[in-house]
PDB file of N, CA and C in Angstrom:
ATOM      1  N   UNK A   1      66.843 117.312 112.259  1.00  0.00           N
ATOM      2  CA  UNK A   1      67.463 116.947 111.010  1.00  0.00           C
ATOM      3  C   UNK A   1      66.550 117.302 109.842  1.00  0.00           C
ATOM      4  N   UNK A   2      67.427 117.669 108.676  1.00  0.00           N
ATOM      5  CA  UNK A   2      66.418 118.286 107.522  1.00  0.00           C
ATOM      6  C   UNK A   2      66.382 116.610 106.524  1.00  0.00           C
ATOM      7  N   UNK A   3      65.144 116.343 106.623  1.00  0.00           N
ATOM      8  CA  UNK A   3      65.159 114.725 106.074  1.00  0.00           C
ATOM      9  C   UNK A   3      65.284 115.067 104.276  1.00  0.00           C
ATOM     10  N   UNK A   4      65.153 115.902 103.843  1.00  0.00           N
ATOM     11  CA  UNK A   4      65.913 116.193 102.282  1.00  0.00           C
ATOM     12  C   UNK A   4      66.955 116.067 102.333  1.00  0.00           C
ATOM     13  N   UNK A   5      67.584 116.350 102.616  1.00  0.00           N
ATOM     14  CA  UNK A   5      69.179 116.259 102.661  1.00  0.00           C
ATOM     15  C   UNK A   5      69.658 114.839 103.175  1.00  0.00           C
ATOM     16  N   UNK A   6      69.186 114.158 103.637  1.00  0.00           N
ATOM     17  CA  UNK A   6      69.543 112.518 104.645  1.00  0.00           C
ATOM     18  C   UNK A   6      69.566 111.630 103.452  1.00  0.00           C
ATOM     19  N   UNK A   7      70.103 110.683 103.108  1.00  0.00           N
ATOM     20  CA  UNK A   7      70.953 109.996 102.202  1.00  0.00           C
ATOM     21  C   UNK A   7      71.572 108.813 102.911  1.00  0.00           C
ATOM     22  N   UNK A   8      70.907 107.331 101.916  1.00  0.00           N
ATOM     23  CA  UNK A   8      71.730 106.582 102.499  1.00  0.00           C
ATOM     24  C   UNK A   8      73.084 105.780 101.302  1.00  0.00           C
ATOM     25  N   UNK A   9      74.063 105.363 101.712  1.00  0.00           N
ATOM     26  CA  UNK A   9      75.319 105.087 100.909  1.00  0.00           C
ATOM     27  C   UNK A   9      76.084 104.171 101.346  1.00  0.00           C
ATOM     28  N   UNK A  10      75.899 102.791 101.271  1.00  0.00           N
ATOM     29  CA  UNK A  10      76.763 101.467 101.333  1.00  0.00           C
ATOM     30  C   UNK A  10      78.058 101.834 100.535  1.00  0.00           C
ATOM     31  N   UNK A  11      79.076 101.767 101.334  1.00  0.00           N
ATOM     32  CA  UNK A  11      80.472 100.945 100.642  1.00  0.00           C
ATOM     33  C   UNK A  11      80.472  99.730 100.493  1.00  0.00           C
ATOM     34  N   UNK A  12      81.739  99.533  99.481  1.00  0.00           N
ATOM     35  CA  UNK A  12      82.204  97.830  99.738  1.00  0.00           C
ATOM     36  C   UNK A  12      82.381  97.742  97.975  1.00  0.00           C
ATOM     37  N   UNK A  13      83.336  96.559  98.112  1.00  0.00           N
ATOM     38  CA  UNK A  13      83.053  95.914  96.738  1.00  0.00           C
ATOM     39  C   UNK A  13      81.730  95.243  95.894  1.00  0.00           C
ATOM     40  N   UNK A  14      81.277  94.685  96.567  1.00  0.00           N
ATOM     41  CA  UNK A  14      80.322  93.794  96.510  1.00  0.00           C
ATOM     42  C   UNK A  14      78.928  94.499  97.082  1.00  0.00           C
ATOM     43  N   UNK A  15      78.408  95.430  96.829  1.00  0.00           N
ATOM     44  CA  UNK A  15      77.717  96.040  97.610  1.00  0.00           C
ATOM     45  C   UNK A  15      75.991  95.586  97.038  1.00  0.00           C
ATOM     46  N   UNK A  16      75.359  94.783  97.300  1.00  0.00           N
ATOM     47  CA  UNK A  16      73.715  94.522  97.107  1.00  0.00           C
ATOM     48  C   UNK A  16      73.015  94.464  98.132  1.00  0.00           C
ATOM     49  N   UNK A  17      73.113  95.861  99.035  1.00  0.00           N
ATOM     50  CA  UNK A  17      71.858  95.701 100.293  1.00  0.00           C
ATOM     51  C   UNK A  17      71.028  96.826  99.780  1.00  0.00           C
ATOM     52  N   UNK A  18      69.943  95.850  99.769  1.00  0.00           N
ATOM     53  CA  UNK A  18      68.587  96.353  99.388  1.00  0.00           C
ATOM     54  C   UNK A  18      67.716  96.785 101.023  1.00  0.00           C
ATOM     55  N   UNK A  19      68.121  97.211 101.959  1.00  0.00           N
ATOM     56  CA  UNK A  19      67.706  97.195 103.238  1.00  0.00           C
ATOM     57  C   UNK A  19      67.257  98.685 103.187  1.00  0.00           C
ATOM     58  N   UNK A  20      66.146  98.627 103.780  1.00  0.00           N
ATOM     59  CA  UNK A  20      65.527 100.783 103.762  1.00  0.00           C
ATOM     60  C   UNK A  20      65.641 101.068 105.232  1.00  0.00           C
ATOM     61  N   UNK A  21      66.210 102.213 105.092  1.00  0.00           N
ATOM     62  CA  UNK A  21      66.125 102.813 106.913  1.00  0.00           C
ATOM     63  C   UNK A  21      65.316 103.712 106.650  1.00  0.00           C
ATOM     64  N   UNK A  22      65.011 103.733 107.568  1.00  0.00           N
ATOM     65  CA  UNK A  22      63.919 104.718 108.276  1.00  0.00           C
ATOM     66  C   UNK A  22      64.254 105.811 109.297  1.00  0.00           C
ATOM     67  N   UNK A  23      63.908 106.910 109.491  1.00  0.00           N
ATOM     68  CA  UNK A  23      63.732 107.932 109.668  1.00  0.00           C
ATOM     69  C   UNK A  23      62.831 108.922 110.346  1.00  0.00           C
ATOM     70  N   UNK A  24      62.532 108.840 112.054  1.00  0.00           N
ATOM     71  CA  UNK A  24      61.491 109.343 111.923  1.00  0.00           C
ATOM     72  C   UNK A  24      59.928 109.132 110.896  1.00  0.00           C
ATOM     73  N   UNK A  25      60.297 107.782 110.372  1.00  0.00           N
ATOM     74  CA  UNK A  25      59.048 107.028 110.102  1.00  0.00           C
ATOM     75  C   UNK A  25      58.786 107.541 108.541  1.00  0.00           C
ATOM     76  N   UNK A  26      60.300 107.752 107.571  1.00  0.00           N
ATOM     77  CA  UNK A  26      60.637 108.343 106.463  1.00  0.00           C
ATOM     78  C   UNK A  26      61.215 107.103 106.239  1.00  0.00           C
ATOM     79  N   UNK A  27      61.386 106.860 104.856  1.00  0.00           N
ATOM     80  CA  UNK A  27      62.581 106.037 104.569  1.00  0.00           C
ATOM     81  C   UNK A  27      63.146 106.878 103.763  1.00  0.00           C
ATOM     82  N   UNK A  28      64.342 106.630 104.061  1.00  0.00           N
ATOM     83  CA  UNK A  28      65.573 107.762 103.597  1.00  0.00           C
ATOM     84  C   UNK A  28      65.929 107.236 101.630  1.00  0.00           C
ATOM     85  N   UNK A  29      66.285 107.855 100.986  1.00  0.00           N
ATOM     86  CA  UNK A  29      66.690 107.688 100.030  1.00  0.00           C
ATOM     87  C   UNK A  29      68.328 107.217  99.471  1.00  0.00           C
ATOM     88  N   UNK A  30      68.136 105.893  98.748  1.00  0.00           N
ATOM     89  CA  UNK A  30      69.586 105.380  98.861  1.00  0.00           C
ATOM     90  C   UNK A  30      70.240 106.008  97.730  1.00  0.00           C
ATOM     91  N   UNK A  31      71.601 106.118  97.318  1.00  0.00           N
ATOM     92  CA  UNK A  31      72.432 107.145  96.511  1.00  0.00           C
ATOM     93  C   UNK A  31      73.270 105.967  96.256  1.00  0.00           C
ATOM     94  N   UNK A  32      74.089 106.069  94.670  1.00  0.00           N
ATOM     95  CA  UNK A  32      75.105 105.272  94.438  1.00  0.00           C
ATOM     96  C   UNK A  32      76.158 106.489  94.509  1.00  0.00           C
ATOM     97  N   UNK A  33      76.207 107.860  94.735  1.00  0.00           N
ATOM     98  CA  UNK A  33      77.496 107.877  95.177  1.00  0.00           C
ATOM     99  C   UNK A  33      77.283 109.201  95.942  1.00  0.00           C
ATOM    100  N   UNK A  34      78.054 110.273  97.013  1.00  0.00           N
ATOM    101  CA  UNK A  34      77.760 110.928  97.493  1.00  0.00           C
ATOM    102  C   UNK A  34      78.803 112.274  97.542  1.00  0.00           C
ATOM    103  N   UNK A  35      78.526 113.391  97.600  1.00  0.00           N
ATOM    104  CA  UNK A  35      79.720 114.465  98.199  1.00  0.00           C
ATOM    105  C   UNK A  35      79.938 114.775  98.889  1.00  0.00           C
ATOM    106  N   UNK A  36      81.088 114.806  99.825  1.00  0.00           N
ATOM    107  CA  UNK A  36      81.783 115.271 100.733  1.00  0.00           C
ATOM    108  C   UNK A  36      82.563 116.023 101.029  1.00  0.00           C
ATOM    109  N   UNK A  37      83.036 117.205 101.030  1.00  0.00           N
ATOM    110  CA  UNK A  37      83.716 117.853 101.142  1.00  0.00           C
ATOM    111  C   UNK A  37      84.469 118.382  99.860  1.00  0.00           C
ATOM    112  N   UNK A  38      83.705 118.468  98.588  1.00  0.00           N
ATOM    113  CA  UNK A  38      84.004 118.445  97.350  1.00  0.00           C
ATOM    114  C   UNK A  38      84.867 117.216  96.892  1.00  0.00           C
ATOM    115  N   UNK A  39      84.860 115.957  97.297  1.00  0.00           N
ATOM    116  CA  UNK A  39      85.451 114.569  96.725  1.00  0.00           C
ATOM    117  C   UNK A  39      83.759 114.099  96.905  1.00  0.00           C
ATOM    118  N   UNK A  40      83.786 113.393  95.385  1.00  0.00           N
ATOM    119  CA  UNK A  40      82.762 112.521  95.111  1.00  0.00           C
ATOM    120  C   UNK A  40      83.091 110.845  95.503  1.00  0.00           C
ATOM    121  N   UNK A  41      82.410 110.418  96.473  1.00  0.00           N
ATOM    122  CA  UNK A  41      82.567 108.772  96.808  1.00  0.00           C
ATOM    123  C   UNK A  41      81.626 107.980  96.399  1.00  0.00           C
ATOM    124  N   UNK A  42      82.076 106.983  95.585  1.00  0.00           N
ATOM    125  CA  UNK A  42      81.006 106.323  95.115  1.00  0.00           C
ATOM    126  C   UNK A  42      80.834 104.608  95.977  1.00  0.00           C
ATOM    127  N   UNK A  43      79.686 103.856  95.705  1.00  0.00           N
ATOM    128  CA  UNK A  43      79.677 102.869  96.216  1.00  0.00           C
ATOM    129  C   UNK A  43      80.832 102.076  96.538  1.00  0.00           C
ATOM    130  N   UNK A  44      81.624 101.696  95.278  1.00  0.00           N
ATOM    131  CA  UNK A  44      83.012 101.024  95.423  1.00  0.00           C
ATOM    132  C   UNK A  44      84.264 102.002  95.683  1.00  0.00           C
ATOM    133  N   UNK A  45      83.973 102.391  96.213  1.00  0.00           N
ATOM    134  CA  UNK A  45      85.273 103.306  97.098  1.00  0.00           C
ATOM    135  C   UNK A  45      86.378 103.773  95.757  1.00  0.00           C
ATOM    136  N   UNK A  46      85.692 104.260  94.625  1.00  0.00           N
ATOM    137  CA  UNK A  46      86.848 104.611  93.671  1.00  0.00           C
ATOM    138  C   UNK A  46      86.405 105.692  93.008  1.00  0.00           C
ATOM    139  N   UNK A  47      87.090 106.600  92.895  1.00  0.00           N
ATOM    140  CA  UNK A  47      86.885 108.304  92.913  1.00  0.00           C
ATOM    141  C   UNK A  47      87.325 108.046  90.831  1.00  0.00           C
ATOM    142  N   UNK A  48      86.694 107.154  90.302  1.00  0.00           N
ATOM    143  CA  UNK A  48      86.816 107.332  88.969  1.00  0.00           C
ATOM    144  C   UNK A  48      85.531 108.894  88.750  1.00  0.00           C
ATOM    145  N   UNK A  49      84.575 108.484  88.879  1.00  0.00           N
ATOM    146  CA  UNK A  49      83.701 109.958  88.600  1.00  0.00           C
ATOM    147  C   UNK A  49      84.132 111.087  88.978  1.00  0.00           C
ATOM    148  N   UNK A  50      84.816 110.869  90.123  1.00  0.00           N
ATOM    149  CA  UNK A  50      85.560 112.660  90.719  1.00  0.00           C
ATOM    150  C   UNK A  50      86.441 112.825  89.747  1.00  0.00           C
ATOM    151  N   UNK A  51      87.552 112.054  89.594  1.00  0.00           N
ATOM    152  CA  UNK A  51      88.300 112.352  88.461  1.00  0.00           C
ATOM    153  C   UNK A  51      87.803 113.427  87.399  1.00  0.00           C
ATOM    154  N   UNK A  52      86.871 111.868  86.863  1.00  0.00           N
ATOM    155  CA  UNK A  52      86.415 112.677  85.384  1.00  0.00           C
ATOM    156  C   UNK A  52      85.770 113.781  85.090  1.00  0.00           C
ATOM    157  N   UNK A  53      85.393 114.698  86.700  1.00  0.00           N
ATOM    158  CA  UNK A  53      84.420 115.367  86.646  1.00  0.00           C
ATOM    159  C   UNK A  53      85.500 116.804  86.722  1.00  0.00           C
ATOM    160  N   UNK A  54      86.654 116.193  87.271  1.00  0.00           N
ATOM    161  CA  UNK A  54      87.839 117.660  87.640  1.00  0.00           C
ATOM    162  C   UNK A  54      88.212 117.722  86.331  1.00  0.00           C
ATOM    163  N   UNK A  55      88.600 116.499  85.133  1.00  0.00           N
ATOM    164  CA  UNK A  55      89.081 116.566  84.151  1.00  0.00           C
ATOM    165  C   UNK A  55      88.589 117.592  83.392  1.00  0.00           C
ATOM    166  N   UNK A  56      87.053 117.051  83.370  1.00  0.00           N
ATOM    167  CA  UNK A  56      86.197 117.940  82.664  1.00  0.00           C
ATOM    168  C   UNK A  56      85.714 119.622  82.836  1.00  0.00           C
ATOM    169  N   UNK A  57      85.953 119.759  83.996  1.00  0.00           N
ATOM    170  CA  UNK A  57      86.143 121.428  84.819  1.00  0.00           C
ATOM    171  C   UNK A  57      87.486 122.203  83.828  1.00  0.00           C
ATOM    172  N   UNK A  58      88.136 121.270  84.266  1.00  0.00           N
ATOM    173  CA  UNK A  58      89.437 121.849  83.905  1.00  0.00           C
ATOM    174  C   UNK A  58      89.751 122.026  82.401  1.00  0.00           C
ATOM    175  N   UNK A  59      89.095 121.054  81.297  1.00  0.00           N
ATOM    176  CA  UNK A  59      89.255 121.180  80.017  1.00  0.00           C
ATOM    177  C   UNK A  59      87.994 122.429  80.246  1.00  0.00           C
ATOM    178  N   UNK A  60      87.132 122.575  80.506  1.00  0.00           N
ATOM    179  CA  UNK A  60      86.328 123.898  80.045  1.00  0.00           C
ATOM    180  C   UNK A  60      86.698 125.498  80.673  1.00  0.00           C
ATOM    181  N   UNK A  61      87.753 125.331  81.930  1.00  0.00           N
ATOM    182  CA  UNK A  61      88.521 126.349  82.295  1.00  0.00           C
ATOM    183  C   UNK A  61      89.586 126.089  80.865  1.00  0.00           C
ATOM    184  N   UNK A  62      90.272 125.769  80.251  1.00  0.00           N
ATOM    185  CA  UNK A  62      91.208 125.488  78.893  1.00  0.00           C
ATOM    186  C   UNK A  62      90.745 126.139  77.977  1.00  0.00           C
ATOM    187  N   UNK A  63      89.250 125.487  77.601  1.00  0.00           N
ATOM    188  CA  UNK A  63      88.479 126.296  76.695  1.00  0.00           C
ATOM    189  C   UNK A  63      88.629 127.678  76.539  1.00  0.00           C
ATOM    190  N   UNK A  64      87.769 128.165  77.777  1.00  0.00           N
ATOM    191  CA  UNK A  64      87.655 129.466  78.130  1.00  0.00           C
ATOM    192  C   UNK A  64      89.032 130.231  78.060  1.00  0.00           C
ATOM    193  N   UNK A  65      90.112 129.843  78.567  1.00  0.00           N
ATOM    194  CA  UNK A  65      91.106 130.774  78.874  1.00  0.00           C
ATOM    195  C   UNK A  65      92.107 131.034  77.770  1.00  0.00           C
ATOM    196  N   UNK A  66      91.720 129.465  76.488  1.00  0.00           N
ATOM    197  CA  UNK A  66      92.352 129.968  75.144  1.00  0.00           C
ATOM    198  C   UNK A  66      91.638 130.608  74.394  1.00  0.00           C
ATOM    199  N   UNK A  67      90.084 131.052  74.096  1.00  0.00           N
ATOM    200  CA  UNK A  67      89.065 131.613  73.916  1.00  0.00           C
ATOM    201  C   UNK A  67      88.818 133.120  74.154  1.00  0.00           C
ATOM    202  N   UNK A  68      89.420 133.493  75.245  1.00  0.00           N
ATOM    203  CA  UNK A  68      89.454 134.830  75.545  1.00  0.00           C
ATOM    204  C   UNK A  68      90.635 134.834  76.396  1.00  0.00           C
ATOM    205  N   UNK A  69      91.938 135.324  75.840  1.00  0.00           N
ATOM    206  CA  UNK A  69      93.377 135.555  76.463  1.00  0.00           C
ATOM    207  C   UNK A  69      93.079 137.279  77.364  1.00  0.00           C
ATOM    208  N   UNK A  70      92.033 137.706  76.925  1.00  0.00           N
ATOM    209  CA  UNK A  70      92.170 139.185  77.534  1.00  0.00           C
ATOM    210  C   UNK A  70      91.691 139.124  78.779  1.00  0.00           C
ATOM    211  N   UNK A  71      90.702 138.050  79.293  1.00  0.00           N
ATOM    212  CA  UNK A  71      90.130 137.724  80.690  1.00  0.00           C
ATOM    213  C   UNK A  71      91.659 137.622  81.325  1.00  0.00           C
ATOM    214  N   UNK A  72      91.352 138.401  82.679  1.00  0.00           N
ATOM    215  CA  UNK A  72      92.793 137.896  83.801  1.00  0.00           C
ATOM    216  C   UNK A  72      91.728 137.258  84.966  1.00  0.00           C
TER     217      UNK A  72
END
């Protein structure tokens, strides 16, 4: 396992575990939210940041494509 990449990520509503795993004698680094398969999951199981993050893709594809109509 490449221990850069290893990530740890509690669900739940209520989520306050302060608990460290370990790793081959690493403690892994905890994340409040993670990517998967291009969907962003955050601690409380609510894809508000993915949202806002497609919103925001998509207003700067808008930008761009009223900005220069000659791009195909």
């Amino acid at each position: 396992m490449n221990m850069d990449k290893c990530e740890v990520v509690s669900y739940g509503r209520n989520v306050l575990i302060n608990a460290n795993y370990n790793l081959e004698q690493s403690i892994l680094e905890r994340e409040d939210s993670y990517n998967d398969l291009g969907v962003k999951f955050d601690t409380k199981v609510k894809f508000d940041y993915h949202i806002n993050e497609k919103i925001n893709k998509a207003c700067i594809l808008g930008m761009i494509k009223r900005n220069f109509p000659y791009l195909s």
